[in-house]
C-alpha atoms as a PDB file:
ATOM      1  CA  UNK A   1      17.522   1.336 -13.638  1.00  0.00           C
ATOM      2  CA  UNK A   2      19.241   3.198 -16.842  1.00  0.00           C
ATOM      3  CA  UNK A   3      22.955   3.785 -17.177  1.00  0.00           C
ATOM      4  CA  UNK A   4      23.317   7.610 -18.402  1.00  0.00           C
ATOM      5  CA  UNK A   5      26.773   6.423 -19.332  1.00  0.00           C
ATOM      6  CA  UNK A   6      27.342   7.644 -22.983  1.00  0.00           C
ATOM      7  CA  UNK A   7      27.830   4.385 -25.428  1.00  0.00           C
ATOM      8  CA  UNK A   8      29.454   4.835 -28.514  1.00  0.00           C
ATOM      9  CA  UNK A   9      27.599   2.933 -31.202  1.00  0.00           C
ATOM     10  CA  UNK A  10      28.460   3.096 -34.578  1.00  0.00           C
ATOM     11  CA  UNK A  11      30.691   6.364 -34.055  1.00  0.00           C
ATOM     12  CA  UNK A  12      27.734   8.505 -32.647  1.00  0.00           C
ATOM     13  CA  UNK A  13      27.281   8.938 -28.680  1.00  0.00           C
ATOM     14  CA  UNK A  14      24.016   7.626 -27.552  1.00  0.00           C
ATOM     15  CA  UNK A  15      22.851   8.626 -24.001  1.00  0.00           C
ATOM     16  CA  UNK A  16      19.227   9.671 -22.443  1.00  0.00           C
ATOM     17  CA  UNK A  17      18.083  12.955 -22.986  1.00  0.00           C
ATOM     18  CA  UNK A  18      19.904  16.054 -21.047  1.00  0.00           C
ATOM     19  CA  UNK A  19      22.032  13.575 -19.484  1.00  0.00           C
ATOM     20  CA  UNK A  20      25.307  14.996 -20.965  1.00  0.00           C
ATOM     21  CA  UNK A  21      24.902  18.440 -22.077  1.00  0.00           C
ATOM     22  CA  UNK A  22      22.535  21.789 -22.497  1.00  0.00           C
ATOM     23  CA  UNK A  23      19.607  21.829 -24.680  1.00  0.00           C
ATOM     24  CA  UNK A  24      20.493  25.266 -25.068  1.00  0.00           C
ATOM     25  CA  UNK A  25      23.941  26.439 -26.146  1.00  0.00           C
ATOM     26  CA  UNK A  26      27.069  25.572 -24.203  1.00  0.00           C
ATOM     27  CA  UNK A  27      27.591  21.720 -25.311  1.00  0.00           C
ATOM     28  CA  UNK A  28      29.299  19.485 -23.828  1.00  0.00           C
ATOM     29  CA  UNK A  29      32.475  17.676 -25.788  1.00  0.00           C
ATOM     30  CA  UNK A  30      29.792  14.327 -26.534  1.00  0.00           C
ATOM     31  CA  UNK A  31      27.495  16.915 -27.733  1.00  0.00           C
ATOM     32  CA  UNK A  32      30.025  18.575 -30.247  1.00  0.00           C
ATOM     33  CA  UNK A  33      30.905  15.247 -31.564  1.00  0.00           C
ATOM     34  CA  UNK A  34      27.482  14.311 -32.570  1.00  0.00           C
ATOM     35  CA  UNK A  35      26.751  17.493 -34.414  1.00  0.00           C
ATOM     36  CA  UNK A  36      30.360  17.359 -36.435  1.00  0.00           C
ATOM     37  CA  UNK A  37      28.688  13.713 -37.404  1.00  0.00           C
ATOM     38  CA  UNK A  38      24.941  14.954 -38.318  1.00  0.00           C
ATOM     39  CA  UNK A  39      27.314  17.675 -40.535  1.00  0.00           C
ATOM     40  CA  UNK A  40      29.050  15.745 -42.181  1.00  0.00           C
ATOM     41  CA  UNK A  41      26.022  13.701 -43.168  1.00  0.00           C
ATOM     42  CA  UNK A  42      24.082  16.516 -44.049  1.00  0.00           C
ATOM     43  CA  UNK A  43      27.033  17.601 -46.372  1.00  0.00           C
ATOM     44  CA  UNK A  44      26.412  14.588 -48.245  1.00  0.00           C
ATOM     45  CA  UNK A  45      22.670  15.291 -48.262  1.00  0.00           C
ATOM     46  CA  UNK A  46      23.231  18.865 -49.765  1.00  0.00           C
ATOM     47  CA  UNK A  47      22.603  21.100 -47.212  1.00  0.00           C
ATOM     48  CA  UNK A  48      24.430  24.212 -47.182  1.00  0.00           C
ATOM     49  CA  UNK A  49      26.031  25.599 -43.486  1.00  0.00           C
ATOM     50  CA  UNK A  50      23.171  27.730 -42.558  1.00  0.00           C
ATOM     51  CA  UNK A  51      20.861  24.669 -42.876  1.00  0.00           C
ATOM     52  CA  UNK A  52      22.521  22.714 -41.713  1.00  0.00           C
ATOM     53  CA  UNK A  53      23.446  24.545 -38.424  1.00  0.00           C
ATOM     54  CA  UNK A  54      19.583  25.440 -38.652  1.00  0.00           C
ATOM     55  CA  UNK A  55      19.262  21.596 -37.813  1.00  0.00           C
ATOM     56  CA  UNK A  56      21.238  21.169 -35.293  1.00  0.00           C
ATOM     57  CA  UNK A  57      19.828  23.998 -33.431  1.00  0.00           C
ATOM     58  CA  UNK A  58      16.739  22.395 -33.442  1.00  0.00           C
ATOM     59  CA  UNK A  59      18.281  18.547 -32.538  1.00  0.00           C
ATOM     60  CA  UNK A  60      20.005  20.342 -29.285  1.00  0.00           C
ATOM     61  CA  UNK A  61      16.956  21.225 -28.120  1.00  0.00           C
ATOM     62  CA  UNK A  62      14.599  17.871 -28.949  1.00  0.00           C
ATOM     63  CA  UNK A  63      17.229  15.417 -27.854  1.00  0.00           C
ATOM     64  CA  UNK A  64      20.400  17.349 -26.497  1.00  0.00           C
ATOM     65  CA  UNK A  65      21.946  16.131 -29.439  1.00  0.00           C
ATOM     66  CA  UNK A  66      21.558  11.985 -28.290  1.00  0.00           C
ATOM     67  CA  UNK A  67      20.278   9.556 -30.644  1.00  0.00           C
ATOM     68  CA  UNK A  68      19.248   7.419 -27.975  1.00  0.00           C
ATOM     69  CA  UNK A  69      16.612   9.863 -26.810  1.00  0.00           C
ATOM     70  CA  UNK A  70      13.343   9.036 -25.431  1.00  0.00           C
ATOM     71  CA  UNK A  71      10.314  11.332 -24.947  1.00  0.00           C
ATOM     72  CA  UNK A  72       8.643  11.572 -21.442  1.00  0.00           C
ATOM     73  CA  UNK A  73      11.218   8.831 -20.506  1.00  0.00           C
ATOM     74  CA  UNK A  74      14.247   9.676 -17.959  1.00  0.00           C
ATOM     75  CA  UNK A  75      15.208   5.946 -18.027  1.00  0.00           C
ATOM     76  CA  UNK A  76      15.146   3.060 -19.930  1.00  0.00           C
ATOM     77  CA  UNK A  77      12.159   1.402 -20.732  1.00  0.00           C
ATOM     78  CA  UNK A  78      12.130  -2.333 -19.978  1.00  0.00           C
ATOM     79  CA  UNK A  79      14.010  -2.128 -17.072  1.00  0.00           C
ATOM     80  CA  UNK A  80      16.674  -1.857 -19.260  1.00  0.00           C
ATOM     81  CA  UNK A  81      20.309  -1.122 -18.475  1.00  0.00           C
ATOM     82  CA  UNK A  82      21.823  -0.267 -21.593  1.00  0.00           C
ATOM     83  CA  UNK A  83      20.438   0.265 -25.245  1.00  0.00           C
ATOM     84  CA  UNK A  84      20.511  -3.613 -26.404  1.00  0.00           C
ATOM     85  CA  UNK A  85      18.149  -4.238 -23.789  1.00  0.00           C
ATOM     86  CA  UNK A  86      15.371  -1.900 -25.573  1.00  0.00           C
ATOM     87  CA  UNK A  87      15.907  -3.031 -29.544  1.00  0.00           C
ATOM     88  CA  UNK A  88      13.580  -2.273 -32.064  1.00  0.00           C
ATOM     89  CA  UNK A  89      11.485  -5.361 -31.482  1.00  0.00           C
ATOM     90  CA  UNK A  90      10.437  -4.239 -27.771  1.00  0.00           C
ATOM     91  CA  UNK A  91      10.188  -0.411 -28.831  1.00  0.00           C
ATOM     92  CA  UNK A  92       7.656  -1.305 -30.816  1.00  0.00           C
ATOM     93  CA  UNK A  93       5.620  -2.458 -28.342  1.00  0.00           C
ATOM     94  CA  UNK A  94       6.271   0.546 -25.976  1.00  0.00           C
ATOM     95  CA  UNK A  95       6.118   3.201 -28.924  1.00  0.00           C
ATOM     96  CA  UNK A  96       2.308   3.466 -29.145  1.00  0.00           C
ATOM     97  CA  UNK A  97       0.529   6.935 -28.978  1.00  0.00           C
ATOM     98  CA  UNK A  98      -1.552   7.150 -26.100  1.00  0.00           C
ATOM     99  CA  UNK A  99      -5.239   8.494 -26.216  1.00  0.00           C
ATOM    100  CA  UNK A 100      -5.362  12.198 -26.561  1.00  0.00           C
ATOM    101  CA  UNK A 101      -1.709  12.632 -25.744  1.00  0.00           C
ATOM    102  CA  UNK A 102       1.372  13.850 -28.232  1.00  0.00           C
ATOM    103  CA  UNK A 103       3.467  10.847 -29.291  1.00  0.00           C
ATOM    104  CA  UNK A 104       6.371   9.947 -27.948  1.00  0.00           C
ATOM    105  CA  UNK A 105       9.609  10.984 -29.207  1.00  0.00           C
ATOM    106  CA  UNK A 106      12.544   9.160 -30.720  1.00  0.00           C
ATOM    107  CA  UNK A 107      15.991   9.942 -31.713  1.00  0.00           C
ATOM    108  CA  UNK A 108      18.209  12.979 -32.543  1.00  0.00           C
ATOM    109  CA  UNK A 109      15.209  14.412 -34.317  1.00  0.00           C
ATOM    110  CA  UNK A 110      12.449  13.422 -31.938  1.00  0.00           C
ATOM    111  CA  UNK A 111      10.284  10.933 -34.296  1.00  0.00           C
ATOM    112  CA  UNK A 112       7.179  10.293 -33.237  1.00  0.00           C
ATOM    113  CA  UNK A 113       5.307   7.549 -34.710  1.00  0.00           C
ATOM    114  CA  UNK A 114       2.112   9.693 -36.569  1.00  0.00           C
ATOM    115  CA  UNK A 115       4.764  12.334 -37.800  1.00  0.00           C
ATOM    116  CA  UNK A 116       5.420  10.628 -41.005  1.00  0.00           C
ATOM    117  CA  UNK A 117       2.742  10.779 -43.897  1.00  0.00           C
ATOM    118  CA  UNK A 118       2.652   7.635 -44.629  1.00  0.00           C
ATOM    119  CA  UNK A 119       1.486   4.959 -42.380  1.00  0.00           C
ATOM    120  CA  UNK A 120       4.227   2.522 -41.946  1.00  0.00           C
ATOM    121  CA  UNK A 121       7.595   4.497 -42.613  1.00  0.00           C
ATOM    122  CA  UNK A 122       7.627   5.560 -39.004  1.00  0.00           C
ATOM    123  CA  UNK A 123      10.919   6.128 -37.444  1.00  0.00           C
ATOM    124  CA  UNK A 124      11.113   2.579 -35.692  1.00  0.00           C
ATOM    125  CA  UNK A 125       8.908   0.438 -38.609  1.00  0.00           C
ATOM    126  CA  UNK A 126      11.858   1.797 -40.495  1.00  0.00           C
ATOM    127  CA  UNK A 127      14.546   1.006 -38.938  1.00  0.00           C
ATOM    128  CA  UNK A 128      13.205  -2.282 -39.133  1.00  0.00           C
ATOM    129  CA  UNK A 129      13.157  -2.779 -42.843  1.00  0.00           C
ATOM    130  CA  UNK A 130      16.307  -1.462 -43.261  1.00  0.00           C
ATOM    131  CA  UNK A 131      18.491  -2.883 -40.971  1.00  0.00           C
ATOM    132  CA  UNK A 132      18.660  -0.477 -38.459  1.00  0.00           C
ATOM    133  CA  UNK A 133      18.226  -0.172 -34.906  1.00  0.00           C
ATOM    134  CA  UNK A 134      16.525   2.659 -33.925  1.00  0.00           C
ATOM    135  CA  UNK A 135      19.189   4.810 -31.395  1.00  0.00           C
ATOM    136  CA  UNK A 136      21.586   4.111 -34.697  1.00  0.00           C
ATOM    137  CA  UNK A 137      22.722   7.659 -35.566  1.00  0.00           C
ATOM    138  CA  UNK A 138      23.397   6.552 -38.956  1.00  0.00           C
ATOM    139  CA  UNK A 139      20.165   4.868 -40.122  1.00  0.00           C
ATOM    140  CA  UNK A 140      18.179   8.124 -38.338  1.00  0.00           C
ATOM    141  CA  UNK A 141      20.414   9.975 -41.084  1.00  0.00           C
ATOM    142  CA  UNK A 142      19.232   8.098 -43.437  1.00  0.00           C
ATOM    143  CA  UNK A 143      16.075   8.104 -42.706  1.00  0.00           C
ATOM    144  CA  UNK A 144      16.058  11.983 -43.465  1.00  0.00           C
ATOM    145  CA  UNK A 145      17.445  11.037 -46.436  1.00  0.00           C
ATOM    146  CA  UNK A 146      14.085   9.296 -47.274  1.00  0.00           C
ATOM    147  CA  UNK A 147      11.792  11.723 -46.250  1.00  0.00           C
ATOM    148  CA  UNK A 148      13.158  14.161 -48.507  1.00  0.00           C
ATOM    149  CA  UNK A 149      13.469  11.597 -51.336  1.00  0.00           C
ATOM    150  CA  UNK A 150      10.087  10.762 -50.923  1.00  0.00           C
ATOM    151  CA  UNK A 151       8.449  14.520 -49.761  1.00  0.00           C
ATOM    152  CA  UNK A 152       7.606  13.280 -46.216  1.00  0.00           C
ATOM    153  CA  UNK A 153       7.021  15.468 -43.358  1.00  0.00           C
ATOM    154  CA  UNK A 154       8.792  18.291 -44.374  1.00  0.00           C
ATOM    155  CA  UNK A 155       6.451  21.443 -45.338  1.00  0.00           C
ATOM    156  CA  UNK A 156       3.406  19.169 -44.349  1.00  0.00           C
ATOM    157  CA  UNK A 157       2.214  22.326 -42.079  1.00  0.00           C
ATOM    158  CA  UNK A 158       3.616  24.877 -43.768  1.00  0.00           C
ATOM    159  CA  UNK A 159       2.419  27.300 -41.052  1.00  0.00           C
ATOM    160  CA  UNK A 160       4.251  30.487 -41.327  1.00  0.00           C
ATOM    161  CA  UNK A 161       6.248  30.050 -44.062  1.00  0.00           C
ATOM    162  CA  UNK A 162       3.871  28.929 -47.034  1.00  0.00           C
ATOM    163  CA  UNK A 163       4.487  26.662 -50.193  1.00  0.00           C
ATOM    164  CA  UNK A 164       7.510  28.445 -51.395  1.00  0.00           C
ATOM    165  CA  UNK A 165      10.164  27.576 -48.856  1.00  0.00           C
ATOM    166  CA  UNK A 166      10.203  23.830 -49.952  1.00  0.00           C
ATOM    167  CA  UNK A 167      12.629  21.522 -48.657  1.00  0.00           C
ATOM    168  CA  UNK A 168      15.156  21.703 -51.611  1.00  0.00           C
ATOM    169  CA  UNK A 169      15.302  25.510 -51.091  1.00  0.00           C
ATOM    170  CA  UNK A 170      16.040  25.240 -47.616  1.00  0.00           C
ATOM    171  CA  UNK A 171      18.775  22.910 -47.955  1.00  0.00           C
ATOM    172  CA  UNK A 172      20.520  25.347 -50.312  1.00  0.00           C
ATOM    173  CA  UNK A 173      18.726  28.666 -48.563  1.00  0.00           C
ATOM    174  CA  UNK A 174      22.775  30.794 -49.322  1.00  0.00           C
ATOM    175  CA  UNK A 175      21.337  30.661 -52.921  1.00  0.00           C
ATOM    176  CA  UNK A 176      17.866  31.124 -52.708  1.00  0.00           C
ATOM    177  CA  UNK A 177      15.147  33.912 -52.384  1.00  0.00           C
ATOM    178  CA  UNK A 178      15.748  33.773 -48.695  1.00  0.00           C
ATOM    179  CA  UNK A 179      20.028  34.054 -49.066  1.00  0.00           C
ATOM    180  CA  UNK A 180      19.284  36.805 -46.176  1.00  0.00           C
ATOM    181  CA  UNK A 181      18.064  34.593 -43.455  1.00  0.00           C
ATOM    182  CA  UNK A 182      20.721  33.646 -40.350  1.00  0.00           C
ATOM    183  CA  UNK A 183      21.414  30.250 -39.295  1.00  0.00           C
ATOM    184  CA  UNK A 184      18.924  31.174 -36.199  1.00  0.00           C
ATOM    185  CA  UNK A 185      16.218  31.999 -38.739  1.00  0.00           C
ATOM    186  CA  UNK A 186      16.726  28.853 -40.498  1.00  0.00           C
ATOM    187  CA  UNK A 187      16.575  26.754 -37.351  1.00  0.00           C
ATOM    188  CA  UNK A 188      12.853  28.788 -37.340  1.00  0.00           C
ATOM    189  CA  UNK A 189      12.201  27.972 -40.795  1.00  0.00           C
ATOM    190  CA  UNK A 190      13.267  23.839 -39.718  1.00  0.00           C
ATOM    191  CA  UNK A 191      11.260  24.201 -36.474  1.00  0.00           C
ATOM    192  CA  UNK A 192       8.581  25.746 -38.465  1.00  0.00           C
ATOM    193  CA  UNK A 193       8.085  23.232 -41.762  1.00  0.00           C
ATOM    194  CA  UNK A 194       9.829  19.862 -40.311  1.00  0.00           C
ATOM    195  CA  UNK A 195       9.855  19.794 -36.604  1.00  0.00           C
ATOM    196  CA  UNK A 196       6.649  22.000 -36.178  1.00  0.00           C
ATOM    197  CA  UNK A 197       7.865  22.846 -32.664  1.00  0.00           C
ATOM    198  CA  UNK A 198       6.541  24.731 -29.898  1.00  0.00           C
ATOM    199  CA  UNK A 199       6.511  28.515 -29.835  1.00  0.00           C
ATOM    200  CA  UNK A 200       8.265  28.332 -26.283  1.00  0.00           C
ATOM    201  CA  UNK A 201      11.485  27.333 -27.463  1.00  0.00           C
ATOM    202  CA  UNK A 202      11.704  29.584 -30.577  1.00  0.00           C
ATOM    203  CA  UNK A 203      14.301  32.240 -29.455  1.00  0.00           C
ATOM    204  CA  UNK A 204      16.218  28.773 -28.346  1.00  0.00           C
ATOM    205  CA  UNK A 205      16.512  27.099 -31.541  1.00  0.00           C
ATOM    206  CA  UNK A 206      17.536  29.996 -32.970  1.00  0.00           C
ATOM    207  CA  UNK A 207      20.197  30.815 -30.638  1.00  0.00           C
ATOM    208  CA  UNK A 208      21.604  27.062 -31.372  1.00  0.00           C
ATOM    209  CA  UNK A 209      21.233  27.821 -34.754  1.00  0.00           C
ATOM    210  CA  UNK A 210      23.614  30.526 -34.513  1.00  0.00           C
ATOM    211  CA  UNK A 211      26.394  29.181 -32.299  1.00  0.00           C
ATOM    212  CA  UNK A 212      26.463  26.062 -34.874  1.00  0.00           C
ATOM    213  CA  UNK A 213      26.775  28.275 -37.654  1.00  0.00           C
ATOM    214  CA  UNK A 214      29.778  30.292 -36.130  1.00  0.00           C
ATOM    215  CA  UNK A 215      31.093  27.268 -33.883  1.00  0.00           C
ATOM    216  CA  UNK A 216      31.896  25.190 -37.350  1.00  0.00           C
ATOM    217  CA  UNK A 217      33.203  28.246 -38.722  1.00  0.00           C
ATOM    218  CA  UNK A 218      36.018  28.100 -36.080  1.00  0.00           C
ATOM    219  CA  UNK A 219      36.420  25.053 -35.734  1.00  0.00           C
ATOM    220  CA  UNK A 220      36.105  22.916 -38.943  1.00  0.00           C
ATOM    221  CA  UNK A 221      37.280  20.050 -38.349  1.00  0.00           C
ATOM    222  CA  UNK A 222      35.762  17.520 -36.334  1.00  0.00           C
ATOM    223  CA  UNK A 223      37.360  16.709 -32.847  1.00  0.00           C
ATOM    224  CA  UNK A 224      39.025  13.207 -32.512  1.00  0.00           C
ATOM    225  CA  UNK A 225      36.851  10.233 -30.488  1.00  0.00           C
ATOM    226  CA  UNK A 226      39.498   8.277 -28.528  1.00  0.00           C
ATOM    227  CA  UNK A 227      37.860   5.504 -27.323  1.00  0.00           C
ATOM    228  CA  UNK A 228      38.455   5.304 -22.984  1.00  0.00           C
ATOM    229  CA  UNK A 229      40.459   2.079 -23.222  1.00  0.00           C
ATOM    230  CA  UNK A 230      43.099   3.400 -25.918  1.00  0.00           C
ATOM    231  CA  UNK A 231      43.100   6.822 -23.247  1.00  0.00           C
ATOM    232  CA  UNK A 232      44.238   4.984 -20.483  1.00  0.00           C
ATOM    233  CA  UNK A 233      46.815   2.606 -22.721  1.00  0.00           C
ATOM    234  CA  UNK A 234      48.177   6.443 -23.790  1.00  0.00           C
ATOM    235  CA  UNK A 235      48.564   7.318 -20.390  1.00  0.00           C
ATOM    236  CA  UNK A 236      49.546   3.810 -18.872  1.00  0.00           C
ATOM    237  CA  UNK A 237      52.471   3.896 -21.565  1.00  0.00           C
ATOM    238  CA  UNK A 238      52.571   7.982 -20.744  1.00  0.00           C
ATOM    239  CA  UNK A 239      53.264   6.983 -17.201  1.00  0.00           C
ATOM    240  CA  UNK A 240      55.833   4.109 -17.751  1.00  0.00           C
ATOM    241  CA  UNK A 241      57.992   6.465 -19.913  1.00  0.00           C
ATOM    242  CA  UNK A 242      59.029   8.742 -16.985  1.00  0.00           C
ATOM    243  CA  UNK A 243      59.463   6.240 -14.616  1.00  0.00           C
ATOM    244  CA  UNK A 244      56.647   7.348 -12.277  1.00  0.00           C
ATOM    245  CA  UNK A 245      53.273   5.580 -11.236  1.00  0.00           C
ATOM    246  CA  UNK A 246      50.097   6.914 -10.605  1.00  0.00           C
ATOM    247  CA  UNK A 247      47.768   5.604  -7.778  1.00  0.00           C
END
């Protein structure tokens, strides 16, 4: 069976999907975490707040905000009890498309293995070549990183929104043609040209959208991870100090 206790690897919370938060609005306190870090990497990416909250809106409701998310899957595969027990090498057995069927999801963004345009640079194939393992919230960052360096995925459908909303406009959309959109329409635009989601969850992404938008507005700075060992030294020592025990 899977442990849906969180694990902090590399400074992101990883846990299966929906197991410690809403998909829509209302976070929980892992769930804020892991959106201050895809900001902050974003920042460095050059998106601008509305995009950015634009994909985070879109994250909450693919993977609840976990990098260790798994489509279809409400445990581990493998048998596995925690995330070493599923590394990239066994994934990629498991992480086939089936006949007929939408491919299974990976990650904060949901990758799926036929989303990328060129055969090969899949989510998990990538990980692989770069050192990665594939519920690593940094190397999924990264791995946006590509596809925009290299113009993959990303306005591939275009659908409502045409050739001129290209990636590089929507990462800076504040100074752009489209300066009017909200955060929620962004999250449509990201849903639209990246994540080419389904219609049933528009008015949700765009509802995420906008509580990111506002949400990092009043509250800029990122909250503070204390690991649960150095907690309970604090309060061990806490406890000590005025002389009391607790049982």
């Amino acid at each position: 069976m899977a442990v849906e206790s969180p694990v902090l690897y590399n400074d992101w919370w990883v846990y299966l999907r929906d197991t410690m938060g809403s998909t829509h609005l209302n976070p929980s306190p892992k769930q804020i975490y892991n959106a201050y870090k895809i900001r902050s990497a974003l920042q460095l990416q050059g998106y601008g707040p509305k995009a950015i909250a634009g994909v985070i809106g879109n994250a909450q409701v693919e993977s609840g905000l976990s990098t260790g998310a798994i489509e279809k899957y409400w445990i581990l595969p493998n048998q596995g009890e925690v995330l070493a027990d599923v590394p990239n090498s066994y994934m990629l057995q498991y992480y086939v498309k089936p006949q007929r069927v939408q491919g299974y999801g990976l990650g904060i963004l949901q990758w799926d293995r036929y989303s990328a345009m060129y055969q090969g640079h899949d989510l998990l194939n990538w990980c692989n070549a770069n050192g990665y393992q594939w519920y690593d919230g940094n190397g999924q960052m990264a791995r946006l990183a590509f596809e925009f360096e290299h113009r993959d995925q990303y306005g591939f459908w275009h659908l409502e929104y045409g050739e001129m909303l290209t990636w590089e406009v929507y990462k800076d959309i504040e100074h752009s043609v489209y300066s009017s959109y909200s955060a929620g329409e962004c999250a449509n635009v990201w849903r639209s040209c990246w994540e080419v989601g389904g219609d049933d969850t528009i008015q949700e992404r765009k509802d995420n959208g906008n509580f990111w938008y506002q949400y990092f507005i009043d509250h800029p700075n990122p909250p503070i991870n204390i690991p649960p060992w150095l907690l309970f030294q604090f309060n061990r020592k806490k406890v000590l100090k005025n002389g009391r025990r607790k049982f």
